[in-house]
Protein backbone atom coordinates (compact mmCIF):
# COMPACT_ATOMS: atom_id res chain seq x y z
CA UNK A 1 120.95 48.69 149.72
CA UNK A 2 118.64 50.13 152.22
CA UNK A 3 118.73 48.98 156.27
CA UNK A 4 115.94 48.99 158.59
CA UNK A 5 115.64 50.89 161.51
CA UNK A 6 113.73 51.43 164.63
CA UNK A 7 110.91 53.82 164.52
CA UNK A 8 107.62 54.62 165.98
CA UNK A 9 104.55 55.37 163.65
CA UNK A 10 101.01 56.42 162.59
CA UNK A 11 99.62 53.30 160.98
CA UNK A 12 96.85 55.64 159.61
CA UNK A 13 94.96 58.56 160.22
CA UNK A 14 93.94 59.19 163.59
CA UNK A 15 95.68 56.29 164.98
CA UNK A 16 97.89 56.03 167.71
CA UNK A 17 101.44 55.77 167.18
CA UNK A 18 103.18 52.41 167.57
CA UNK A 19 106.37 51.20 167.32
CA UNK A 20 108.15 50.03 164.07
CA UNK A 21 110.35 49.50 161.65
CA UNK A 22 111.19 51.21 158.30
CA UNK A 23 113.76 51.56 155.64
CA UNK A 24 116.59 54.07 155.16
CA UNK A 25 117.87 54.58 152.03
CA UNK A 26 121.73 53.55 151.70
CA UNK A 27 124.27 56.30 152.35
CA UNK A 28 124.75 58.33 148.58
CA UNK A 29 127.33 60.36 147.01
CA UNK A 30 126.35 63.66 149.07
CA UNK A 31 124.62 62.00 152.02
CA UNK A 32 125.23 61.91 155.76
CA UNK A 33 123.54 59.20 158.15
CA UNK A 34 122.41 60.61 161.28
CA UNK A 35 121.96 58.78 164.49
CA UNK A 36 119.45 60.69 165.69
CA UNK A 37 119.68 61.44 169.67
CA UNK A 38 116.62 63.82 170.09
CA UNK A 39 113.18 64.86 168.54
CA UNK A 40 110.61 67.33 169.04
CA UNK A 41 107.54 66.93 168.91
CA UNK A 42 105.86 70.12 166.84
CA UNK A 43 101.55 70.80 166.86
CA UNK A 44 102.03 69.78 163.16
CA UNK A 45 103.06 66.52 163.56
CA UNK A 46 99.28 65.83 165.09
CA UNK A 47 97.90 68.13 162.57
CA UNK A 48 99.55 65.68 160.34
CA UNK A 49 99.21 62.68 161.81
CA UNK A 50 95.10 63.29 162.29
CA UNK A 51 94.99 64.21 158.53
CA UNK A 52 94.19 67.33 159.55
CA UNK A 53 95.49 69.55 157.19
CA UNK A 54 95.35 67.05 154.06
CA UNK A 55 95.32 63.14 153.24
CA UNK A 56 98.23 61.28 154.90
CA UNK A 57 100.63 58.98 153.73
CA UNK A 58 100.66 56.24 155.84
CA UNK A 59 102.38 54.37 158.02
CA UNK A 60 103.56 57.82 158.92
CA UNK A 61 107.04 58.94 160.92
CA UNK A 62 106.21 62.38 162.22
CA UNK A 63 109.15 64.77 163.45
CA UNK A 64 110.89 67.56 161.79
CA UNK A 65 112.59 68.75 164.72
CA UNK A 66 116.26 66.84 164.30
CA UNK A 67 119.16 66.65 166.37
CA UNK A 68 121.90 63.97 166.25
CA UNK A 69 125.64 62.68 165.53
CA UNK A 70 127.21 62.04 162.56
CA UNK A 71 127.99 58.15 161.84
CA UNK A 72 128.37 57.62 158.85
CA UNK A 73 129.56 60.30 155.66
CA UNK A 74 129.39 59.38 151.85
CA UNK A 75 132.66 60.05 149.38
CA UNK A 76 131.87 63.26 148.05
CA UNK A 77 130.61 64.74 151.49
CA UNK A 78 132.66 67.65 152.22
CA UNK A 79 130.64 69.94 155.08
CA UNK A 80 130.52 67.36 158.08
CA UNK A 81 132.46 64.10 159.07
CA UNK A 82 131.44 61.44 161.36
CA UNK A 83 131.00 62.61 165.13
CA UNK A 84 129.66 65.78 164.29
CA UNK A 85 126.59 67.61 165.66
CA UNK A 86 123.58 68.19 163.79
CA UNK A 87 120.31 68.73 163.03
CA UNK A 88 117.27 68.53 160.55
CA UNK A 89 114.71 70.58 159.94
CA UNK A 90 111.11 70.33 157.77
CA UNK A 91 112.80 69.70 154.40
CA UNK A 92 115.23 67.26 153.19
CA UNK A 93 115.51 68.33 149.32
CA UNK A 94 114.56 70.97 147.06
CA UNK A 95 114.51 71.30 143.03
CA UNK A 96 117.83 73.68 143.77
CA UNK A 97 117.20 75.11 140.47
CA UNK A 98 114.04 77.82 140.80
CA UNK A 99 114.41 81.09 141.56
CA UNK A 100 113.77 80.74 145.13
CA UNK A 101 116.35 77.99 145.82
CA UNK A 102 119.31 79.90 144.25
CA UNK A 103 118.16 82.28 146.44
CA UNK A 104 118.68 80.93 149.70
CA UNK A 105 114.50 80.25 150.16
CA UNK A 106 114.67 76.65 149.54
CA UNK A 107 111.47 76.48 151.71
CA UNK A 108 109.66 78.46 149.38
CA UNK A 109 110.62 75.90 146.28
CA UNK A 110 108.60 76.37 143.37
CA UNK A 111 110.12 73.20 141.42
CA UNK A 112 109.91 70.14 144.00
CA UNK A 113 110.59 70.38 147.36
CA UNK A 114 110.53 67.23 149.88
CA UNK A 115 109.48 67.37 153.17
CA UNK A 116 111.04 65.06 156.06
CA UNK A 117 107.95 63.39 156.78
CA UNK A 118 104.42 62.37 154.92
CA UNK A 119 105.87 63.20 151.58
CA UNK A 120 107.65 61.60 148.43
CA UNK A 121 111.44 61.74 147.50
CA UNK A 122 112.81 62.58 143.89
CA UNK A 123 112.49 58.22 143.75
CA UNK A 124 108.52 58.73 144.79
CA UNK A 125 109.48 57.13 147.86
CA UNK A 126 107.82 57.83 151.25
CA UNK A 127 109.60 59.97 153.51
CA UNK A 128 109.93 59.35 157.19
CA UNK A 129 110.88 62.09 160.01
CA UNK A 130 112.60 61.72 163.11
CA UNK A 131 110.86 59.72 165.23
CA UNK A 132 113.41 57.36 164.81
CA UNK A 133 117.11 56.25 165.33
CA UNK A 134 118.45 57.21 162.32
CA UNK A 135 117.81 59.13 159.22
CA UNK A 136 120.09 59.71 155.77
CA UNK A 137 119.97 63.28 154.54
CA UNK A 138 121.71 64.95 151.42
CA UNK A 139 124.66 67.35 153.59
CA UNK A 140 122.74 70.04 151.90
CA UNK A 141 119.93 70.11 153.85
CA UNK A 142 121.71 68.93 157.39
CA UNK A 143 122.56 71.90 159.60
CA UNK A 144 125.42 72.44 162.28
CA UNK A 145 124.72 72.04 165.88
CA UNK A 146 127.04 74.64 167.68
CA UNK A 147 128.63 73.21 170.73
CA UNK A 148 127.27 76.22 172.72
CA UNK A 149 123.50 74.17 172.52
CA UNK A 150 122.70 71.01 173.97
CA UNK A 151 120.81 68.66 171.58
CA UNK A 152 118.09 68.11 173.40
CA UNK A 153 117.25 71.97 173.62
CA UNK A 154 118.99 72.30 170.10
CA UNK A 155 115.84 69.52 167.86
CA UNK A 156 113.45 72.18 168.31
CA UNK A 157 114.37 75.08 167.44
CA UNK A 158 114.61 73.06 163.60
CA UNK A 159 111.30 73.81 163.14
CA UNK A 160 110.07 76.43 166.38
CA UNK A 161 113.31 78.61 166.45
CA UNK A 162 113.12 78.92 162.83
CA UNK A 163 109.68 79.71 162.19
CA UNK A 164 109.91 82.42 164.51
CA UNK A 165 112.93 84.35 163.86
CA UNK A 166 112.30 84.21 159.85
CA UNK A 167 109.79 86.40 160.36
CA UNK A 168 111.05 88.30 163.29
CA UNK A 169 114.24 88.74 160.95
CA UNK A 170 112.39 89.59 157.84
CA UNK A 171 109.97 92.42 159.26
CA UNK A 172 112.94 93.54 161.08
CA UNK A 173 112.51 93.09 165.04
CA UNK A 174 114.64 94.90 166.59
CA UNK A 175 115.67 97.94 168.94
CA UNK A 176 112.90 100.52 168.55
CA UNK A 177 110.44 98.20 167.21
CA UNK A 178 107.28 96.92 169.05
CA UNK A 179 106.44 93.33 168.75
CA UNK A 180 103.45 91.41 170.45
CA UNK A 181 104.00 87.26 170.21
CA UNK A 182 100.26 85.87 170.17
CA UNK A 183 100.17 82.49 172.04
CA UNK A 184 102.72 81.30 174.72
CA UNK A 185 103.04 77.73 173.41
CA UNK A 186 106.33 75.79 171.55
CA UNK A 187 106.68 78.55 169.27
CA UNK A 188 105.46 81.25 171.33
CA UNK A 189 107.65 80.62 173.92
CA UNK A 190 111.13 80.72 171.21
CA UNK A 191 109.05 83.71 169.75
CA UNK A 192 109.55 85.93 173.00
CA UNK A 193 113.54 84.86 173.54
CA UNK A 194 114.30 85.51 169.73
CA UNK A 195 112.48 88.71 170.07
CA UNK A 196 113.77 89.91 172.80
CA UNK A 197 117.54 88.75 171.90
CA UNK A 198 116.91 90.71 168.70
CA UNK A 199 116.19 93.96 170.85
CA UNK A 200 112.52 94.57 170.11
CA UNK A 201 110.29 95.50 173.03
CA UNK A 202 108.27 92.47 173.62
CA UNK A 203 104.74 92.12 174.56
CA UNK A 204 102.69 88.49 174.89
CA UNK A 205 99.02 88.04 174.21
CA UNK A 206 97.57 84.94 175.31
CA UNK A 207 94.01 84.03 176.15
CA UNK A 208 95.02 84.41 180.15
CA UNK A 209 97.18 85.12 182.36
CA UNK A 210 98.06 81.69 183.58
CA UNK A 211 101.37 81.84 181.86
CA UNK A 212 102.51 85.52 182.72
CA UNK A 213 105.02 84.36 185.27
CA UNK A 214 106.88 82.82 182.53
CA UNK A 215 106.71 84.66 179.81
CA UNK A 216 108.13 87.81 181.86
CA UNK A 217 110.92 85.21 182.56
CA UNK A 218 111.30 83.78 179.47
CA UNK A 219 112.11 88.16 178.16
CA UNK A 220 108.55 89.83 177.67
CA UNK A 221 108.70 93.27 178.53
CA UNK A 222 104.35 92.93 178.89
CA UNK A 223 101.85 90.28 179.34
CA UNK A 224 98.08 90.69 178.29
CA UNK A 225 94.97 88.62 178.62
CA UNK A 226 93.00 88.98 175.25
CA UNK A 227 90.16 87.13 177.38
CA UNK A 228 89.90 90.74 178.42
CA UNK A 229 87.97 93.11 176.50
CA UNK A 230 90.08 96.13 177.59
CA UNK A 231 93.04 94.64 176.23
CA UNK A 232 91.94 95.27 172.55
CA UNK A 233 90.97 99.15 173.78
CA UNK A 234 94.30 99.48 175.79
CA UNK A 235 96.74 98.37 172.74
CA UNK A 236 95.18 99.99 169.79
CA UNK A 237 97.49 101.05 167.35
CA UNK A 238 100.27 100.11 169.48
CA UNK A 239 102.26 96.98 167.57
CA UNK A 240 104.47 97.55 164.53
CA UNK A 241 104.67 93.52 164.18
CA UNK A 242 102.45 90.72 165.57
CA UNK A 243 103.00 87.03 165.30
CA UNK A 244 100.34 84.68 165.37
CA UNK A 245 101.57 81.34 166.92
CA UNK A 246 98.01 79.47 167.53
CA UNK A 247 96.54 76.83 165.16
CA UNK A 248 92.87 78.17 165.55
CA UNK A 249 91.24 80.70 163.78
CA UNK A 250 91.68 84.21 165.11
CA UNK A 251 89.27 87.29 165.52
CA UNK A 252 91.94 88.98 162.64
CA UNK A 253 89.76 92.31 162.78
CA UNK A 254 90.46 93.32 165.96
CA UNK A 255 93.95 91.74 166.09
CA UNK A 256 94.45 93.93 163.13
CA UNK A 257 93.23 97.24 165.33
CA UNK A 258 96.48 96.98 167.34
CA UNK A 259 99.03 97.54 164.81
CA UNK A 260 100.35 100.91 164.28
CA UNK A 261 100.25 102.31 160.53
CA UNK A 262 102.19 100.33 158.10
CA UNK A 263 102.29 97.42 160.71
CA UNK A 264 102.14 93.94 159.70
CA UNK A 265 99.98 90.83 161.25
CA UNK A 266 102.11 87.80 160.16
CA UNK A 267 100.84 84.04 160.74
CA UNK A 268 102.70 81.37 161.48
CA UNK A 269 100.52 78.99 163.06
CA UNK A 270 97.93 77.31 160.49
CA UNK A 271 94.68 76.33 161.79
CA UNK A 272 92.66 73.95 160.00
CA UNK A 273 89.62 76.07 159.41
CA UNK A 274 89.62 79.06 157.18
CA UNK A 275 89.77 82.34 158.32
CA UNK A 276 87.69 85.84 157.25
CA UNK A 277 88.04 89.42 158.08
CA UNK A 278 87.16 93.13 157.22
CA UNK A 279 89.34 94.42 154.48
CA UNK A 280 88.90 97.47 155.66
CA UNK A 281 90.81 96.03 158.47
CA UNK A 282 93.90 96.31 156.12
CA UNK A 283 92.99 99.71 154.39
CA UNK A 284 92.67 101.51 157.48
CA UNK A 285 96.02 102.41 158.29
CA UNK A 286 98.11 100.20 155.48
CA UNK A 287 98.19 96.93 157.64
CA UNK A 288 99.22 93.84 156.55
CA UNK A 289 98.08 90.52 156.88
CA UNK A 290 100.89 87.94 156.07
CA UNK A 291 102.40 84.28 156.80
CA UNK A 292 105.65 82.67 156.89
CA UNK A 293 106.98 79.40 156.61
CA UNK A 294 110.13 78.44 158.00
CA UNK A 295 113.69 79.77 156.89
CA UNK A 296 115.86 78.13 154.15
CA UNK A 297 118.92 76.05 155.22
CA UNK A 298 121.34 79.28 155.05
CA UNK A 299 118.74 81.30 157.30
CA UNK A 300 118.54 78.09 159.68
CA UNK A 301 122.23 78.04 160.31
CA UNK A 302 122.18 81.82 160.94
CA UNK A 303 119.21 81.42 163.85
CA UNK A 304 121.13 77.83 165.00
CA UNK A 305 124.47 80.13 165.68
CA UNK A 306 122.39 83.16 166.97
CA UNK A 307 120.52 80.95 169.24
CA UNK A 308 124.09 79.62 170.20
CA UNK A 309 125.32 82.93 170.80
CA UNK A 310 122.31 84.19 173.17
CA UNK A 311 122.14 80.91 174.99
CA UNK A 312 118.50 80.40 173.14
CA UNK A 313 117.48 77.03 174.16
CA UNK A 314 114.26 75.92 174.16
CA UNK A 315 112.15 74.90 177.45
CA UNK A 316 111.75 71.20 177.27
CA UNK A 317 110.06 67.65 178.72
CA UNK A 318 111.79 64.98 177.70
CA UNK A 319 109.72 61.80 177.20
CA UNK A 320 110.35 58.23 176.55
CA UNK A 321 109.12 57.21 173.06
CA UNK A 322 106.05 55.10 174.68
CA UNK A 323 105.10 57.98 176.04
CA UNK A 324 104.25 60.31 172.49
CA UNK A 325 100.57 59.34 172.23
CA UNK A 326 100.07 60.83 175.94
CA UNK A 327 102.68 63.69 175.01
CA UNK A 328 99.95 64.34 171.37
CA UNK A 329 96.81 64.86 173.92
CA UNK A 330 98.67 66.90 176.48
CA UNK A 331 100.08 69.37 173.48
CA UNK A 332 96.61 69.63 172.24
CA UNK A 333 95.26 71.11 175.85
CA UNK A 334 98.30 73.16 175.72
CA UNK A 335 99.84 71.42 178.86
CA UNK A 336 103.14 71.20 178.27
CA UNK A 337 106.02 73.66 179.02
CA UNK A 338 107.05 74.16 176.02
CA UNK A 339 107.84 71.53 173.83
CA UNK A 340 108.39 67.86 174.09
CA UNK A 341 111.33 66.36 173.17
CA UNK A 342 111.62 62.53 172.55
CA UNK A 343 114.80 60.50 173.45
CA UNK A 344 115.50 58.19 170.75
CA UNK A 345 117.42 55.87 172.71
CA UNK A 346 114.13 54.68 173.82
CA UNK A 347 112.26 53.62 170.03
């Protein structure tokens, strides 16, 4: 049997979001029902929301960014019991059986993976993401919450803490190692404390300086305007990794320029427009143009505890759930510091 819940909702593209209900499937064999408490609100839930990156499936649940109590466990559940912390991230299933799942890269399945939201299930049914009061996940895919982070700064580092220390991990950030973050946004802003946690000497590029105050704060060693046309001369050569945080299309050739040899250019925002560059850009000095996605559920509970262990919150608003249309226009003139977090008590 499924139950209905609370929920609010994109009725179709481009639409504002309203409030609603929707079904839940019943608890299963392996599954956990989460009452969720908190959820973030990422750039791709708009991106999705606006069919922006492809056709929607509507009515649409955004949120991938998941934090919440256990209430309810099913028989064969053996990882959490009821009053536990957790969280959910951008996938709620996986094939389990290619390569890359037995691997630990469920996020990189080959066979079937399922999204949280604005996908279909393994039963071709809809899925719907966290904008809501509850949710039933497999205990596979449902990470632990460590008591050392709040769940309201906990729901989004599901989807902004791990898209930014996969890659930070993965290239190796760390002592001795230069890394510039480009864009101080929601995953900017995670970007610059994993970083820095990690060791690496950080450096932010953003368009100004409107933000420098914070992102020295927040544990950038530097702070550049790329508005400015010396900053490209200043920091030639200088960056063994870059991350790309923004969703619009970047200048790649001379972001290219200002990694050292053997330095690697990795994007993890996704604008909606495609990109060109110079490929002499990448011979020149054996660059590297990459993206990454987010991390598979064992790499999520690795960042969750190291984000524990540093005190790696994110910087939130919290907002009432009658207030996420305002919160999609405010994200999309980047006026928010740094990520807006719904309480679900309010659907």
């Amino acid at each position: 049997m499924t139950t209905t819940v609370s929920a609010y909702a994109a009725p179709a593209a481009k639409a504002p979001l309203e409030r609603t209900t929707i079904p839940r499937r019943a608890v299963g064999e392996h599954d956990v029902l989460i009452e969720i408490k908190y959820a973030g609100i990422c750039h791709s839930d708009i991106h999705q929301a606006r069919d922006g990156w492809t056709e929607g499936i509507y009515p649409m649940v955004p949120g991938h960014e998941i934090a919440g109590i256990v209430a309810e466990v099913g028989p064969g559940v053996t990882k959490f019991a009821v009053g536990d912390r957790v969280g959910v991230g951008c996938m709620v299933d996986s094939c389990r059986e290619c390569d890359n799942c037995r691997a630990g890269l469920e996020q990189y399945c080959t066979g079937g993976g399922v999204l949280t939201y604005n996908a279909l299930d393994k039963n071709g049914e809809p899925t719907y993401g966290g904008y809501s009061t509850h949710i039933v996940v497999d205990e596979a895919f449902t990470l632990r919450i460590p008591d050392g982070l709040s769940l309201e700064v906990a729901a989004p580092l599901l989807c902004a803490g791990i898209t930014l220390y996969s890659p930070l991990a993965h290239w190796q950030a760390g002592p001795g190692k230069k890394v510039a973050i480009v864009g101080l946004g929601g995953l900017g802003h995670m970007g610059v404390k994993i970083a820095h946690a990690l060791g690496a000497e950080v450096t932010v590029l953003s368009q100004s300086l409107r933000k420098q105050e914070d992102g020295l704060k927040l544990g950038a060693d530097h702070y550049y305007a790329t508005s400015d046309e010396a900053t490209f001369e200043k920091l030639a050569g200088s960056f063994d990794l870059i991350v790309s945080t923004v969703s619009a299309p970047l200048p790649f050739d001379r972001y290219l320029s200002l990694l050292t040899t053997d330095g690697a250019l990795v994007n993890v925002g996704a604008p909606e427009e495609p990109v060109s560059l110079n490929v002499f850009s990448l011979m020149l000095g054996r660059r590297s143009l990459a993206g990454s996605g987010i991390g598979g559920i064992r790499e999520t509970q690795e960042m969750l505890d190291f984000c524990a262990e540093h005190g790696l919150g994110a910087e939130i608003e919290l907002i009432r759930a009658d207030e996420i249309n305002d919160a999609y226009e405010r994200v999309l003139t980047s006026d928010v510091r740094y990520r807006f977090v719904i309480d679900t008590a309010t659907i």
